[in-house]
PDB file of N, CA and C in Angstrom:
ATOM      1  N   UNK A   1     -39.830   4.912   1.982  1.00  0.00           N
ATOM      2  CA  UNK A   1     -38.895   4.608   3.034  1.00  0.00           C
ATOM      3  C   UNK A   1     -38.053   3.380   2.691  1.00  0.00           C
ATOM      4  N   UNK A   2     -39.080   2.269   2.094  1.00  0.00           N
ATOM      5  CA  UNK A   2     -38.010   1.022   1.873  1.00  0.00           C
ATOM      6  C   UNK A   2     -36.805   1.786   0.560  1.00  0.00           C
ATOM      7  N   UNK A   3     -37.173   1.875  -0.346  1.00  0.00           N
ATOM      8  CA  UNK A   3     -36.543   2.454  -1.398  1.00  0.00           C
ATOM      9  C   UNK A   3     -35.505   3.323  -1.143  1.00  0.00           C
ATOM     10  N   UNK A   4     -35.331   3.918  -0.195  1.00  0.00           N
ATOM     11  CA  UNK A   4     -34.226   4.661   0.509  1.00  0.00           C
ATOM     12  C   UNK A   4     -33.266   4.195   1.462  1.00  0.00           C
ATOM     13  N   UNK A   5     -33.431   2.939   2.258  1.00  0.00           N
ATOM     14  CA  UNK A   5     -33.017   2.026   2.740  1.00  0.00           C
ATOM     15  C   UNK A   5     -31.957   0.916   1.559  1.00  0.00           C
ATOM     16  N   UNK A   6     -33.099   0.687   0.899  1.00  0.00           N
ATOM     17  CA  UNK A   6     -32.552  -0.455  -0.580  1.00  0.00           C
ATOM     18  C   UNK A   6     -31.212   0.784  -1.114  1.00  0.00           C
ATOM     19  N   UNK A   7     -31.761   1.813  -1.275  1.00  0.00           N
ATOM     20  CA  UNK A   7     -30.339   2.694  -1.934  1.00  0.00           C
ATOM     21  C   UNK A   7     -29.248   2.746  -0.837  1.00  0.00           C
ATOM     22  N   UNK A   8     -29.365   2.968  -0.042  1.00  0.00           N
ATOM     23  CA  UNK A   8     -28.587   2.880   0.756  1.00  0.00           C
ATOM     24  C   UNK A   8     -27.738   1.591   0.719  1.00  0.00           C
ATOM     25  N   UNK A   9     -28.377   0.519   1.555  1.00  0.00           N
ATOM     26  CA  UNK A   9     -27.803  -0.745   1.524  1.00  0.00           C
ATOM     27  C   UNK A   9     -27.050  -1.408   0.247  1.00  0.00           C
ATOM     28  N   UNK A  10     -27.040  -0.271  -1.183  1.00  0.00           N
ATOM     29  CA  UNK A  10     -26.748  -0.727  -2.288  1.00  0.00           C
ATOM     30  C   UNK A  10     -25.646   0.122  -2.286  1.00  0.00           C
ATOM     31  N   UNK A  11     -25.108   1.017  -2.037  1.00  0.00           N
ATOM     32  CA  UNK A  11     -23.756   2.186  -1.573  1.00  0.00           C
ATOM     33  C   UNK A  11     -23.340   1.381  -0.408  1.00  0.00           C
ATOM     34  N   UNK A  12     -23.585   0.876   0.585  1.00  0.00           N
ATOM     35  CA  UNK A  12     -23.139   0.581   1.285  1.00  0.00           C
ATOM     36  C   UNK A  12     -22.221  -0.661   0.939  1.00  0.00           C
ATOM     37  N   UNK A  13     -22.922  -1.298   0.351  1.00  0.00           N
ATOM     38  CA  UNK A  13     -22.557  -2.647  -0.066  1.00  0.00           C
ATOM     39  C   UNK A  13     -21.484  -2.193  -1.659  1.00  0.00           C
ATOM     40  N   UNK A  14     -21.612  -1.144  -2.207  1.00  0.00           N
ATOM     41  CA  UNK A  14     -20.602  -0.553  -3.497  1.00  0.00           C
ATOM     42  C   UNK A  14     -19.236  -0.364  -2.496  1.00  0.00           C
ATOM     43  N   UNK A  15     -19.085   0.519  -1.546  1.00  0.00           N
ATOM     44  CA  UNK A  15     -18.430   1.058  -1.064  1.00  0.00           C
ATOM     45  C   UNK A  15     -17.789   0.001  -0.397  1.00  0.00           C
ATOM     46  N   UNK A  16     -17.995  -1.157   0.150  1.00  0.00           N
ATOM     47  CA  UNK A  16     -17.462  -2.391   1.032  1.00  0.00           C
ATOM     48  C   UNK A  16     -16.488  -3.175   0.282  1.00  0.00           C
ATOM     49  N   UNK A  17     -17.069  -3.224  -1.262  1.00  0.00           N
ATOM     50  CA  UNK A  17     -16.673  -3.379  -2.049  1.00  0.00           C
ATOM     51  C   UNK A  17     -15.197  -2.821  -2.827  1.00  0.00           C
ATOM     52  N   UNK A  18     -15.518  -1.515  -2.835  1.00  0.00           N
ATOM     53  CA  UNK A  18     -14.510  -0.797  -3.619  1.00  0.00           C
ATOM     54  C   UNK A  18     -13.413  -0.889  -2.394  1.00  0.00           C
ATOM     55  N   UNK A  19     -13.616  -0.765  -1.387  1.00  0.00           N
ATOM     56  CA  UNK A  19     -12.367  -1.004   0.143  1.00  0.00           C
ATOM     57  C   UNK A  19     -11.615  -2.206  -0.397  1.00  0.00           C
ATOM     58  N   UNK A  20     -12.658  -3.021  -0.137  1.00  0.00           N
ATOM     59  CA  UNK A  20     -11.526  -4.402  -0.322  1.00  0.00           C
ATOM     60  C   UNK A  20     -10.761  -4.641  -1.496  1.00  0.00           C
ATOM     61  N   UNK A  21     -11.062  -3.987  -2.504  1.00  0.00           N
ATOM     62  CA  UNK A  21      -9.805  -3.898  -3.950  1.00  0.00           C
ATOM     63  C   UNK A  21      -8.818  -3.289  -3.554  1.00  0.00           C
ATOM     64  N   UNK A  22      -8.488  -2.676  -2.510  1.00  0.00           N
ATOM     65  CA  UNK A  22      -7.095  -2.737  -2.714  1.00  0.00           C
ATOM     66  C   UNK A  22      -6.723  -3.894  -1.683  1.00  0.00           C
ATOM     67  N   UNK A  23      -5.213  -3.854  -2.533  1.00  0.00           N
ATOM     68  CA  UNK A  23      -4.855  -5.161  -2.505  1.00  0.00           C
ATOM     69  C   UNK A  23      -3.580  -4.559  -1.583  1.00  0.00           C
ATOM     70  N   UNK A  24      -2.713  -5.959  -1.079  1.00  0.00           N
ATOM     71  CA  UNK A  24      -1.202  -5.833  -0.187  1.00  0.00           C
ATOM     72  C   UNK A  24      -0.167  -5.566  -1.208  1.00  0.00           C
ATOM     73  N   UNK A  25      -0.585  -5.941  -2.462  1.00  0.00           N
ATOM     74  CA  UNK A  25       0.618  -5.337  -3.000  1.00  0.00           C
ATOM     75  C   UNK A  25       0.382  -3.586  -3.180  1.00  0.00           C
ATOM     76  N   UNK A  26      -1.075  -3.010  -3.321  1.00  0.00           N
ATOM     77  CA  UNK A  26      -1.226  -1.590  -3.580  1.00  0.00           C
ATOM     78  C   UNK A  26      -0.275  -1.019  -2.397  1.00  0.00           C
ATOM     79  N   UNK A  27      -0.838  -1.476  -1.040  1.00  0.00           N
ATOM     80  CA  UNK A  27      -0.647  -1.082   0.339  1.00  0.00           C
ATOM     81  C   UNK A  27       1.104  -1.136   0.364  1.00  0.00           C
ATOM     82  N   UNK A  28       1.887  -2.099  -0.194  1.00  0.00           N
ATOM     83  CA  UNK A  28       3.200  -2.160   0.011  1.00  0.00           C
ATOM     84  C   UNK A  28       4.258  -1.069  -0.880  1.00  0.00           C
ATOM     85  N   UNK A  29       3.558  -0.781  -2.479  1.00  0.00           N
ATOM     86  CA  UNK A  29       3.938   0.018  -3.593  1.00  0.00           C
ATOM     87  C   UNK A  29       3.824   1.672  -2.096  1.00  0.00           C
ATOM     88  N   UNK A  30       2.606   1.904  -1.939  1.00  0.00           N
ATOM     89  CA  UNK A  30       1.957   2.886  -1.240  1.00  0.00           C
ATOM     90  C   UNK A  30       3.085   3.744  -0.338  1.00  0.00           C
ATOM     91  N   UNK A  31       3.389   2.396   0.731  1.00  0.00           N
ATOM     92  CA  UNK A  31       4.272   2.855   1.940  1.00  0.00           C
ATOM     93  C   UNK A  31       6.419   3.130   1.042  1.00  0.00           C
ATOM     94  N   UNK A  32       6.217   2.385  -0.285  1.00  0.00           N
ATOM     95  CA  UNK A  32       7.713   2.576  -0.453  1.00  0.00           C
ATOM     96  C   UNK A  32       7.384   3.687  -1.128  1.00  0.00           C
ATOM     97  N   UNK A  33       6.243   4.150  -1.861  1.00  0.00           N
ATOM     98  CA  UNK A  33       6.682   5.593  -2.191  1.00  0.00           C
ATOM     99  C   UNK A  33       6.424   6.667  -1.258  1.00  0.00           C
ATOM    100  N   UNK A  34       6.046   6.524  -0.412  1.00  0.00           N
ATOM    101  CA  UNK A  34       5.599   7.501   0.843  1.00  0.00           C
ATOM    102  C   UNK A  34       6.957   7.432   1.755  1.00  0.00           C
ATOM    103  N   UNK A  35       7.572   6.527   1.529  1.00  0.00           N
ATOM    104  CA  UNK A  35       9.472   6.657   2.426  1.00  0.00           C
ATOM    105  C   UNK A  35       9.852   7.465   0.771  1.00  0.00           C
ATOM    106  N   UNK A  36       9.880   7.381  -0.098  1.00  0.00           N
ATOM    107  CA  UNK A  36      10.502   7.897  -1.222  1.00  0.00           C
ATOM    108  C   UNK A  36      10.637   9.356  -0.847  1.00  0.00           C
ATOM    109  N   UNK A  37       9.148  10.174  -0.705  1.00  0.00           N
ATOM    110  CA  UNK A  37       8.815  11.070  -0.612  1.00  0.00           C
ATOM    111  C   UNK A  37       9.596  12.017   0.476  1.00  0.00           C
ATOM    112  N   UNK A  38       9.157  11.165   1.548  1.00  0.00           N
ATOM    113  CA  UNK A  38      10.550  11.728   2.845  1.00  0.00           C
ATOM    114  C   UNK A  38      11.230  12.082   2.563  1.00  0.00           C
ATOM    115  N   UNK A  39      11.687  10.772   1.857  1.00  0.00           N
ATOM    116  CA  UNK A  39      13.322  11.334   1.285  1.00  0.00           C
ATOM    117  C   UNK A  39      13.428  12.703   0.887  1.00  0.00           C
ATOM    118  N   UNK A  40      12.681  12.870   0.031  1.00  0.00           N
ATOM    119  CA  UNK A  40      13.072  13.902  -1.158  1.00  0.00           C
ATOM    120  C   UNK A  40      12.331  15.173  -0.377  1.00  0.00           C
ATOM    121  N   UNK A  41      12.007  15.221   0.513  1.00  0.00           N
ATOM    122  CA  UNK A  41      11.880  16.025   2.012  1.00  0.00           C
ATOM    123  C   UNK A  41      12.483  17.078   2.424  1.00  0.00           C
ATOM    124  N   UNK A  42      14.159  15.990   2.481  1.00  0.00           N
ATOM    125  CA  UNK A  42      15.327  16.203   2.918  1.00  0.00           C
ATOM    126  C   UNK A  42      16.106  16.963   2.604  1.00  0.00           C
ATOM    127  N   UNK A  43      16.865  17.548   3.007  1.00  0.00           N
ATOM    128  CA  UNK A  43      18.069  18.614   2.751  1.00  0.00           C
ATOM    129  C   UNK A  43      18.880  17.700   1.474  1.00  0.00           C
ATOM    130  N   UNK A  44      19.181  18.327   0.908  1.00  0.00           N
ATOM    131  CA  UNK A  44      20.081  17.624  -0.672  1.00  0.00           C
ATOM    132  C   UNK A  44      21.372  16.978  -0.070  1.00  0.00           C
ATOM    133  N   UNK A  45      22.407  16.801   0.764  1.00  0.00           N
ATOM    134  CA  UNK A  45      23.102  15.876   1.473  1.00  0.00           C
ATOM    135  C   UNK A  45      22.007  15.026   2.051  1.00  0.00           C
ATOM    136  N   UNK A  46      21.115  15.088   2.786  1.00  0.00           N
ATOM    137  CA  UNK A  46      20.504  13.480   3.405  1.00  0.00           C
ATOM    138  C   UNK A  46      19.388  13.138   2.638  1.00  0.00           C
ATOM    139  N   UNK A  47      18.972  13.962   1.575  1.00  0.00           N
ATOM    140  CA  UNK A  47      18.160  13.114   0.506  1.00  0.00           C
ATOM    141  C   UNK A  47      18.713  12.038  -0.704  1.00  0.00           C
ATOM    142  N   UNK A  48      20.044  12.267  -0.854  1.00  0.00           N
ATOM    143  CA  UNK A  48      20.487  11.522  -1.472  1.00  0.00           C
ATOM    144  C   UNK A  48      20.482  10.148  -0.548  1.00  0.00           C
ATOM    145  N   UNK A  49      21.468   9.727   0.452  1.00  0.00           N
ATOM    146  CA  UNK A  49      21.542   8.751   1.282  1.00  0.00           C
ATOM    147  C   UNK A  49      20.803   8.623   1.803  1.00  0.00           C
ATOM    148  N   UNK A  50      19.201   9.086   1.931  1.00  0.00           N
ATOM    149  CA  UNK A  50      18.086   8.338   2.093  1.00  0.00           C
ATOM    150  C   UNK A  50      17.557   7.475   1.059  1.00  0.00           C
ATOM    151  N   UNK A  51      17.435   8.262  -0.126  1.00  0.00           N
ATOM    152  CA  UNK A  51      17.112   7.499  -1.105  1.00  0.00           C
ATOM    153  C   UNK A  51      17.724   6.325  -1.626  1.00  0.00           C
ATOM    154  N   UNK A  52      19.263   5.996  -1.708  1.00  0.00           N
ATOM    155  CA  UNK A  52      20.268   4.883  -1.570  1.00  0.00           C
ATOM    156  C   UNK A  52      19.648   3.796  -0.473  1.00  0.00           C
ATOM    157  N   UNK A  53      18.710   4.386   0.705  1.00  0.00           N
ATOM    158  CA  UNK A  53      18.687   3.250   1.755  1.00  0.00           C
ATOM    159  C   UNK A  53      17.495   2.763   1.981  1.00  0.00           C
ATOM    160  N   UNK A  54      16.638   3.193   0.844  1.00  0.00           N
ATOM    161  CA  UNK A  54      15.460   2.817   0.759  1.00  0.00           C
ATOM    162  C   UNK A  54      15.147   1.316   0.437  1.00  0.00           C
ATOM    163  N   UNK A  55      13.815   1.077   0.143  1.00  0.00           N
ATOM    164  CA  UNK A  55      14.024  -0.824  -0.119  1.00  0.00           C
ATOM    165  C   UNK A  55      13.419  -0.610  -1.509  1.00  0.00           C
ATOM    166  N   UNK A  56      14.105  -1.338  -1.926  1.00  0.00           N
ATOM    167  CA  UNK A  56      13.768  -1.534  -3.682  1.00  0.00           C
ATOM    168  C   UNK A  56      13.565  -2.315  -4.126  1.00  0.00           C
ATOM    169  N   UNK A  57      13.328  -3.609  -3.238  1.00  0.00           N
ATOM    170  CA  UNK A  57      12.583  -4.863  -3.368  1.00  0.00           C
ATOM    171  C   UNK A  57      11.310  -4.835  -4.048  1.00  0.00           C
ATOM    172  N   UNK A  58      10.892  -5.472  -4.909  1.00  0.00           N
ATOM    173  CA  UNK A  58       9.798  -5.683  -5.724  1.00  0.00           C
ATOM    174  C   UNK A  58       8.637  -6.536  -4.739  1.00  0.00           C
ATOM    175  N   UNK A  59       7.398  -6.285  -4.879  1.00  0.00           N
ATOM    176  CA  UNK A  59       6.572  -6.962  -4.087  1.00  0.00           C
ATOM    177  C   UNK A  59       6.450  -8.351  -4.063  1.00  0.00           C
ATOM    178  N   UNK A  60       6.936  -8.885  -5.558  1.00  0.00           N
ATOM    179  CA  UNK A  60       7.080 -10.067  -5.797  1.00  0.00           C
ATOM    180  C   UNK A  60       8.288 -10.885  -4.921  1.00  0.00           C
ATOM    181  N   UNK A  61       9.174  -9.993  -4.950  1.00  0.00           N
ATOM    182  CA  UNK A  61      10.311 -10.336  -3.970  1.00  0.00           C
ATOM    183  C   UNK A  61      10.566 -10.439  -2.561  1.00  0.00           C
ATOM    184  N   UNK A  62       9.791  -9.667  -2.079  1.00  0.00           N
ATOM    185  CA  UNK A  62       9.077  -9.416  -0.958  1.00  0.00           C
ATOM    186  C   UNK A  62       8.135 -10.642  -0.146  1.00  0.00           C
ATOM    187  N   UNK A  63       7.161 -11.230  -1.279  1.00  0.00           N
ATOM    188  CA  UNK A  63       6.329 -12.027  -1.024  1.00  0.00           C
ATOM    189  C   UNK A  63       7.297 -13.292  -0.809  1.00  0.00           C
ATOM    190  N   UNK A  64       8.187 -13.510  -1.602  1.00  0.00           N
ATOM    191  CA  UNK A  64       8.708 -14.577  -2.023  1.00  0.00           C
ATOM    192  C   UNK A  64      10.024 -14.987  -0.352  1.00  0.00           C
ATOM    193  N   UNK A  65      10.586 -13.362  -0.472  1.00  0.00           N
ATOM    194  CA  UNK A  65      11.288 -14.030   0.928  1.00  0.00           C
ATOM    195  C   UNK A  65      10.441 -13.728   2.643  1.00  0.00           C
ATOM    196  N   UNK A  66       9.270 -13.104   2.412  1.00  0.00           N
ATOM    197  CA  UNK A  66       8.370 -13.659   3.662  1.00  0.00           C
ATOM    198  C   UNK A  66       8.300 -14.992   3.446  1.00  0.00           C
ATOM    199  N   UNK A  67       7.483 -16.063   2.524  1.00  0.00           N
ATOM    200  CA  UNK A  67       7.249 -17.234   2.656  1.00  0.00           C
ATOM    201  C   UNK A  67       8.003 -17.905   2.669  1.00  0.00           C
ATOM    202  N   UNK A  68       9.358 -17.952   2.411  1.00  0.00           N
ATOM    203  CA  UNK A  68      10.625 -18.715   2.653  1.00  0.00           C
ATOM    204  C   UNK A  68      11.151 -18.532   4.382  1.00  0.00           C
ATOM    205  N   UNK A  69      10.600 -17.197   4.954  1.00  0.00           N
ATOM    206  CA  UNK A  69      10.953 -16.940   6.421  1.00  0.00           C
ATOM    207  C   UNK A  69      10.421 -17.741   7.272  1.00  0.00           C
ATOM    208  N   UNK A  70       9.003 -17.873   6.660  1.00  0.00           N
ATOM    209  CA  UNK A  70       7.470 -18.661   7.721  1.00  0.00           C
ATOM    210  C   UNK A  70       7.818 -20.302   7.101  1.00  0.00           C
ATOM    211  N   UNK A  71       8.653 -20.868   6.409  1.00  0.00           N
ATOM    212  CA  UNK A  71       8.826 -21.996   6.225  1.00  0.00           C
ATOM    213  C   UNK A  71      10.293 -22.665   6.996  1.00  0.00           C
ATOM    214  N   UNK A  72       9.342 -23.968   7.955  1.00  0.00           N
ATOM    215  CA  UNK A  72      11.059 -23.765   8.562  1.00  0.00           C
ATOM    216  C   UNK A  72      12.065 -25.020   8.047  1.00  0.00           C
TER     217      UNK A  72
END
């Protein structure tokens, strides 16, 4: 019984683990290709000018003008 508990609590604790690797930049890459995708969804007139209005900001860039926003 303990030994099945210990395995457990050892997946449990793998799995808590493997969650928290992803990171805000995975989560941010994630959501601009998931608007990408929409796009390309679209009827061939509004997939083009979706894709033009997408954000193509780099995460680095991203990061850089949030912390310039929160600084006053």
């Amino acid at each position: 019984m303990r030994e099945k508990q210990f395995i457990a609590y050892i997946l449990y604790t793998f799995l808590i683990l493997a969650i928290s690797s992803c990171t805000t930049q995975a989560w941010y890459e994630s959501v601009k290709q998931g608007a990408a995708n929409n796009c390309r969804n679209e009827p061939p007139s509004e997939s083009e000018r979706c894709l033009e209005n997408l954000n193509k900001q780099s995460y680095q860039e991203y990061k850089k003008n949030r912390s310039n926003e929160k600084s006053p």
